[in-house]
Protein backbone atom coordinates (compact mmCIF):
# COMPACT_ATOMS: atom_id res chain seq x y z
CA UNK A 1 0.00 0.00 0.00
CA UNK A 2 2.35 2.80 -1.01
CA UNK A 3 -0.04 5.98 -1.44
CA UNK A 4 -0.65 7.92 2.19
CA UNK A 5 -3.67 9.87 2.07
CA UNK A 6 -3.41 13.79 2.75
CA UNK A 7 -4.44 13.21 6.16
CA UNK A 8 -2.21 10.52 6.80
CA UNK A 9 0.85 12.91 5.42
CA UNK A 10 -0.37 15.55 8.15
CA UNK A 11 -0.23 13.25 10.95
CA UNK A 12 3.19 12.27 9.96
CA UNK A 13 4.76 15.74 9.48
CA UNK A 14 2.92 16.72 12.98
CA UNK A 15 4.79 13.37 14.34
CA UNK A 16 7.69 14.20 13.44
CA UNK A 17 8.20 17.69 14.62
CA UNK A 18 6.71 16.74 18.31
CA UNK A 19 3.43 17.89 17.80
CA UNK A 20 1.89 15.04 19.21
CA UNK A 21 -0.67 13.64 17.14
CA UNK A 22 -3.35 11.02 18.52
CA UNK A 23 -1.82 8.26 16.61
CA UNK A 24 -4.29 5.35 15.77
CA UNK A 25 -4.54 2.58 18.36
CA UNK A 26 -6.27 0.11 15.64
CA UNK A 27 -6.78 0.16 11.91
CA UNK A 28 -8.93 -1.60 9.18
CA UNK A 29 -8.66 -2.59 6.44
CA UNK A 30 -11.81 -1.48 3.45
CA UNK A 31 -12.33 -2.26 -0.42
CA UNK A 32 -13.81 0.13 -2.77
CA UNK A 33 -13.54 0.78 -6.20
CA UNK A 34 -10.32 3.37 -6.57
CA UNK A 35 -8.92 5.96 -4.39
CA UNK A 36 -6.70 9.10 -4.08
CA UNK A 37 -4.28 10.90 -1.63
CA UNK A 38 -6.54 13.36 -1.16
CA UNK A 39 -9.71 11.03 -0.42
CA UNK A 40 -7.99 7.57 0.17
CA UNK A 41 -10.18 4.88 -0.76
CA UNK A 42 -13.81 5.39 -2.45
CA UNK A 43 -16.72 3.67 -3.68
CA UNK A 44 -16.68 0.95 -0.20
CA UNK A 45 -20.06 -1.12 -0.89
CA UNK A 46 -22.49 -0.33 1.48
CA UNK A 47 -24.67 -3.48 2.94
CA UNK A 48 -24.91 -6.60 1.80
CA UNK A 49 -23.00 -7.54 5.03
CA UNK A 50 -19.77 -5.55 4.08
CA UNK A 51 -18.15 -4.19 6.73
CA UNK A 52 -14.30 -3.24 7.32
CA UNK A 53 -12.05 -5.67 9.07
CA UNK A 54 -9.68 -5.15 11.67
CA UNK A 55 -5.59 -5.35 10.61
CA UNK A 56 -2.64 -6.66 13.02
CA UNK A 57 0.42 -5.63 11.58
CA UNK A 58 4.05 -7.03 12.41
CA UNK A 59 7.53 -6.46 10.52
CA UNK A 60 10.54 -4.31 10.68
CA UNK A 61 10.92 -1.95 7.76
CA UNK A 62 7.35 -3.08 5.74
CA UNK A 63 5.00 -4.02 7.53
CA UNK A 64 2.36 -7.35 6.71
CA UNK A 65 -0.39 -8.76 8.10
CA UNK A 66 -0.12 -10.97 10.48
CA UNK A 67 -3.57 -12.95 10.16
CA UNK A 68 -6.34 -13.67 7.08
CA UNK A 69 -8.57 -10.89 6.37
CA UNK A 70 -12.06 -12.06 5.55
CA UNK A 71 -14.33 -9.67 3.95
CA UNK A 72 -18.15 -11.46 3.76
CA UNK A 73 -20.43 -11.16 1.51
CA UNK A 74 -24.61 -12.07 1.68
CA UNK A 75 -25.32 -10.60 -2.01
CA UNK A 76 -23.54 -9.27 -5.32
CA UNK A 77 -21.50 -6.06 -4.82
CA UNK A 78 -19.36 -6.15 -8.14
CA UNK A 79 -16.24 -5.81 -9.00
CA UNK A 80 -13.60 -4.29 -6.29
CA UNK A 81 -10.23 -3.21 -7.20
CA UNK A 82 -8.88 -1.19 -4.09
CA UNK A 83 -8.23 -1.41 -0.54
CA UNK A 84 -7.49 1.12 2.29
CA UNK A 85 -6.68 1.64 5.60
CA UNK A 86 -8.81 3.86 8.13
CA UNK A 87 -8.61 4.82 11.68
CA UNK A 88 -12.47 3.32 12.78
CA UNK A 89 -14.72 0.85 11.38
CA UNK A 90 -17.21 3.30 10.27
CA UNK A 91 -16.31 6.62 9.12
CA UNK A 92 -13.22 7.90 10.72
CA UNK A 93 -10.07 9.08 8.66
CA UNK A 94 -8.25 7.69 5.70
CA UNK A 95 -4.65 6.48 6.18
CA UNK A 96 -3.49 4.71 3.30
CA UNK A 97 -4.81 3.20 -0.04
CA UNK A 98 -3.53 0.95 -3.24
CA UNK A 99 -4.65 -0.63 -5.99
CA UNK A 100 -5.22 -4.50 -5.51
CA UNK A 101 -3.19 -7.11 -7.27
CA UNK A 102 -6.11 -8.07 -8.99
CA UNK A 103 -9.63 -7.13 -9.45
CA UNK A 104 -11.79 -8.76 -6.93
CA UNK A 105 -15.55 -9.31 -8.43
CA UNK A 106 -18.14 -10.49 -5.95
CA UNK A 107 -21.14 -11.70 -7.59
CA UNK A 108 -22.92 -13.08 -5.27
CA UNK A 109 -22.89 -14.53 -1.79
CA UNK A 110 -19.28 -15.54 -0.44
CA UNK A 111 -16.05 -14.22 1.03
CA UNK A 112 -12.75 -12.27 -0.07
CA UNK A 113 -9.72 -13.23 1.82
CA UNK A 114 -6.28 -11.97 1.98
CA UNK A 115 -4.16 -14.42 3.31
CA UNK A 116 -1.48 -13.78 5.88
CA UNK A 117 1.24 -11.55 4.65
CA UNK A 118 -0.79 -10.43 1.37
CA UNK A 119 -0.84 -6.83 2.61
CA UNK A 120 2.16 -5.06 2.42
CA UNK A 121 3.01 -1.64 4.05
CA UNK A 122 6.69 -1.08 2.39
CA UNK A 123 8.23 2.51 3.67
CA UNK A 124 9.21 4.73 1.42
């Protein structure tokens, strides 16, 4: 996930010049259909029992997830090809966003995992 959003680039700068920022204490993970700095991710599905997942992190230098992140599905939301991090499970701030590997397309009932180690935080 190599793009920071504008609000994640703010954080950072405050960070670093002792500012003290309210860092998050948890993040999760969301899929939508693109993204920007600016923004992060957009077009998350609503319903259809989407919801963001929580992400545990480990690594030195980049950063990967340490368990499978399951993303469920009751109905057809079509065809996802983002994912970002936010600060809260509902609303909250973007951190990060990226273009998935590949297009995910969900077309009906079911589940999208990414296994162990499929997300990648790489610095700089």
């Amino acid at each position: 996930m190599p793009d920071l959003t504008d609000y994640a680039k703010n954080l950072l700068g405050r960070a670093l010049c002792a500012r003290a920022p309210a860092l998050p204490s948890q993040v999760f993970l969301g899929l939508g259909t693109g993204g920007s700095d600016a923004t992060g991710l957009i077009g998350e599905p609503t319903g259809n029992g989407y919801a963001r997942q929580r992400v545990t992190f480990s690594g030195t230098g980049a950063q990967q997830n340490t368990d499978a992140i399951r993303f469920t599905f009751t109905a057809a939301i079509g065809t996802l090809t983002h994912v970002g991090l936010f600060d809260a499970p509902t609303g909250g701030n973007p951190l990060t966003w990226s273009a998935l590997d590949q297009a995910v397309t969900v077309a009906g009932p079911g589940t999208v995992t990414i296994n162990p180690s499929g997300l990648v935080l790489s610095p700089g």
